[in-house]
Protein backbone atom coordinates (compact mmCIF):
# COMPACT_ATOMS: atom_id res chain seq x y z
CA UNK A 1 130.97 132.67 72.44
CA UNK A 2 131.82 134.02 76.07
CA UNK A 3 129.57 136.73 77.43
CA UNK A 4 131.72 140.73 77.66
CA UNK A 5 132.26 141.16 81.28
CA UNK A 6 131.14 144.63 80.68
CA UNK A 7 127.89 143.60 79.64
CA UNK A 8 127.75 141.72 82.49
CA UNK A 9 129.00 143.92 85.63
CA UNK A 10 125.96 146.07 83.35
CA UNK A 11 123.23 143.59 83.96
CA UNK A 12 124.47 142.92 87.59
CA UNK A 13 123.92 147.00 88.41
CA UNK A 14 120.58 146.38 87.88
CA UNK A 15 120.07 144.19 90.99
CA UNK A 16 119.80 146.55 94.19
CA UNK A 17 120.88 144.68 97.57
CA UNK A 18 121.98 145.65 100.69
CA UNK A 19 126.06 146.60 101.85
CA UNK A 20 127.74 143.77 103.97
CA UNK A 21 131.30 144.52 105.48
CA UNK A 22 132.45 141.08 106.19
CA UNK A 23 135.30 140.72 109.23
CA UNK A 24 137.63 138.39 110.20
CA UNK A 25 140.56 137.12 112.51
CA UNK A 26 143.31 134.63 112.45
CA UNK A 27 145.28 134.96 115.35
CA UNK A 28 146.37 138.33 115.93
CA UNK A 29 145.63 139.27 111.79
CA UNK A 30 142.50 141.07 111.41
CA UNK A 31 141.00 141.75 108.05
CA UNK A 32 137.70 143.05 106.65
CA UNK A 33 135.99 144.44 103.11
CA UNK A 34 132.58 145.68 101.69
CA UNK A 35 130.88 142.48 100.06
CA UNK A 36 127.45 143.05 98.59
CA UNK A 37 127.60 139.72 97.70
CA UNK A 38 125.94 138.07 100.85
CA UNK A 39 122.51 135.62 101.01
CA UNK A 40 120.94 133.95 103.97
CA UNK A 41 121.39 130.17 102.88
CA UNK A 42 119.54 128.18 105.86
CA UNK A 43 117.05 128.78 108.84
CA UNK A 44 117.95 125.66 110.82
CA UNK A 45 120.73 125.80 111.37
CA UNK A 46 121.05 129.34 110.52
CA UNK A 47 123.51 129.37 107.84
CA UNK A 48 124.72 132.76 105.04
CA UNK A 49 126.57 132.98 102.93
CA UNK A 50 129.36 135.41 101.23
CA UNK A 51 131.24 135.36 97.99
CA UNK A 52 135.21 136.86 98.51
CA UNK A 53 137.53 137.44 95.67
CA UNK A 54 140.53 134.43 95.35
CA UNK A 55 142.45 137.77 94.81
CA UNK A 56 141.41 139.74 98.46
CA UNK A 57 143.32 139.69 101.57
CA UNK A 58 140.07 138.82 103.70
CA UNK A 59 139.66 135.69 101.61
CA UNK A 60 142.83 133.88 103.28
CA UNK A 61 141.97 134.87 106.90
CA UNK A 62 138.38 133.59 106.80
CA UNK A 63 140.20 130.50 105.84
CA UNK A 64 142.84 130.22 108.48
CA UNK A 65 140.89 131.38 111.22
CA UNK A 66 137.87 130.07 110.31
CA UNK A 67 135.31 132.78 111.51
CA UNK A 68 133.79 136.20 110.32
CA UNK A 69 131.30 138.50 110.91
CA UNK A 70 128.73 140.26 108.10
CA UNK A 71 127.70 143.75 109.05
CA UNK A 72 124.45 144.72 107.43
CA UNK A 73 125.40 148.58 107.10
CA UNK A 74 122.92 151.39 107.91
CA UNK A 75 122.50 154.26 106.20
CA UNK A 76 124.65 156.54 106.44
CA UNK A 77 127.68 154.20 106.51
CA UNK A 78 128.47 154.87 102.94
CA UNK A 79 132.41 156.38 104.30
CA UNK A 80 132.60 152.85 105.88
CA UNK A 81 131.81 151.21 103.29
CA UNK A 82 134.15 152.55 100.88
CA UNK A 83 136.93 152.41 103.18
CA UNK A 84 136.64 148.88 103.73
CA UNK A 85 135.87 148.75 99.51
CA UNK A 86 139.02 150.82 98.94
CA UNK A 87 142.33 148.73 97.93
CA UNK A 88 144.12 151.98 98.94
CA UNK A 89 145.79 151.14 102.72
CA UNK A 90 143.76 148.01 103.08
CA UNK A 91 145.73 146.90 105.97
CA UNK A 92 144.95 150.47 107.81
CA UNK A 93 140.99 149.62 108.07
CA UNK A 94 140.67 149.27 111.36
CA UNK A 95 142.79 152.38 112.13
CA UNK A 96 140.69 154.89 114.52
CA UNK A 97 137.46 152.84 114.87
CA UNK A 98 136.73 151.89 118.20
CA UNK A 99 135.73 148.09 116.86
CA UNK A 100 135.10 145.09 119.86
CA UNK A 101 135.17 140.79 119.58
CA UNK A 102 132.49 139.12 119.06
CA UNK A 103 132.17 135.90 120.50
CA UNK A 104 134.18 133.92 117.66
CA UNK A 105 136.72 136.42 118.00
CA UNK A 106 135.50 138.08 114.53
CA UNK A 107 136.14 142.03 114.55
CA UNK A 108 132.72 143.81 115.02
CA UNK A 109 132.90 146.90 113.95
CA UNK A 110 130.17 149.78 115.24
CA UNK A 111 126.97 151.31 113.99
CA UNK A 112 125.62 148.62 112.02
CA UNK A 113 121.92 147.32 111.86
CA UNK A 114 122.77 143.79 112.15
CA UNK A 115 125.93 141.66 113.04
CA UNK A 116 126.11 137.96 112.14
CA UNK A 117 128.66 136.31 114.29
CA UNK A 118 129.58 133.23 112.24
CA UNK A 119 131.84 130.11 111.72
CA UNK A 120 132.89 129.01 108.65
CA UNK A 121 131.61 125.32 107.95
CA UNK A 122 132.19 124.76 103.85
CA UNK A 123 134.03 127.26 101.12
CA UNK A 124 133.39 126.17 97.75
CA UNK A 125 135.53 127.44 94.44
CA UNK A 126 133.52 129.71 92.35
CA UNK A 127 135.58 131.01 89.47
CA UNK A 128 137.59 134.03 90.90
CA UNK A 129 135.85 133.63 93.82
CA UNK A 130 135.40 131.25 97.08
CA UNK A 131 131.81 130.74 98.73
CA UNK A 132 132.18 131.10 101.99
CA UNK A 133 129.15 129.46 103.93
CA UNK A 134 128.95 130.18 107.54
CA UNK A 135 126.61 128.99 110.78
CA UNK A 136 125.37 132.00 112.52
CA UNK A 137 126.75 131.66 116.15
CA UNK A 138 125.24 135.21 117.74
CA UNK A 139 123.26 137.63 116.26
CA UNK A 140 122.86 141.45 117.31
CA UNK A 141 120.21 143.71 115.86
CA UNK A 142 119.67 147.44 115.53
CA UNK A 143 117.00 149.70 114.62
CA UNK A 144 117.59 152.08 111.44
CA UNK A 145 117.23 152.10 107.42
CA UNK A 146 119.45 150.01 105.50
CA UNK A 147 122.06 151.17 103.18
CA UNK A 148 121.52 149.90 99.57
CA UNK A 149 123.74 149.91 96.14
CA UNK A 150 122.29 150.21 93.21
CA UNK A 151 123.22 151.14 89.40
CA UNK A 152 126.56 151.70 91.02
CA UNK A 153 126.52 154.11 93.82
CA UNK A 154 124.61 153.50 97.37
CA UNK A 155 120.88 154.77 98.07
CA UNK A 156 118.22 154.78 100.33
CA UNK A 157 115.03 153.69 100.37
CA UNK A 158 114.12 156.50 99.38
CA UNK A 159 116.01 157.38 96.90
């Protein structure tokens, strides 16, 4: 007897975490999308991880160009975040945000708390999904609250 994926996607609502756009670059493709599915694996070497869909377009990238970078979003980023959630114009992500290179050549986009500059060194299959395990390369820090999902729709610490 399978468990109903209902049930499931229920239970998993009741774990808050953080909001993660993850980035990425191969050659002159950019992609990115809102993963809350993201876990530091390692302190030396400083390795995280992040789970993508077999079915996303960000999935292949991180594969061919072998790099990406996980924004830990502030709040207040909750327009970001859907945007980059959204399967509506997923190829349009990037349009009108003023976004830089990190040094892997990952897309960072502005605002967040923390950027984790990272190349890819394992995926592992997971289902319907690929582990992506990366070594953190550069890291950049900001001050601010983080924004959090929980019970499906994003939230505060205070709230």
């Amino acid at each position: 007897m399978g468990v109903d994926a209902e049930e499931f996607k229920r239970a998993l609502r009741r774990w808050p975490s953080g909001v993660t756009i993850v980035t990425s670059r191969a050659g002159d493709q950019i992609h990115g999308m809102t993963v809350s599915a993201f876990s530091s694996v390692s302190l030396d070497p400083p390795l995280v991880l992040v789970c993508a869909d077999l079915a996303s377009n960000t999935h292949p990238v991180i594969r061919e160009g072998g790099v990406f970078a996980v924004h830990i979003l502030a709040r207040g980023q909750e327009a970001l975040s859907h945007r980059f959630a959204s399967k509506a114009d997923e190829w349009r992500r990037f349009e009108g945000i003023e976004w830089t290179t990190a040094e892997t050549g990952a897309p960072i986009l502005p605002g967040a708390l923390a950027v984790l500059d990272c190349r890819e060194v394992a995926a592992h299959p997971a289902g319907d999904h690929v582990i992506h395990v990366g070594e953190v390369e550069h890291v950049r820090v900001a001050e601010g609250e983080p924004l959090l999902w929980y019970g499906g729709r994003y939230r505060g610490l205070d709230r």
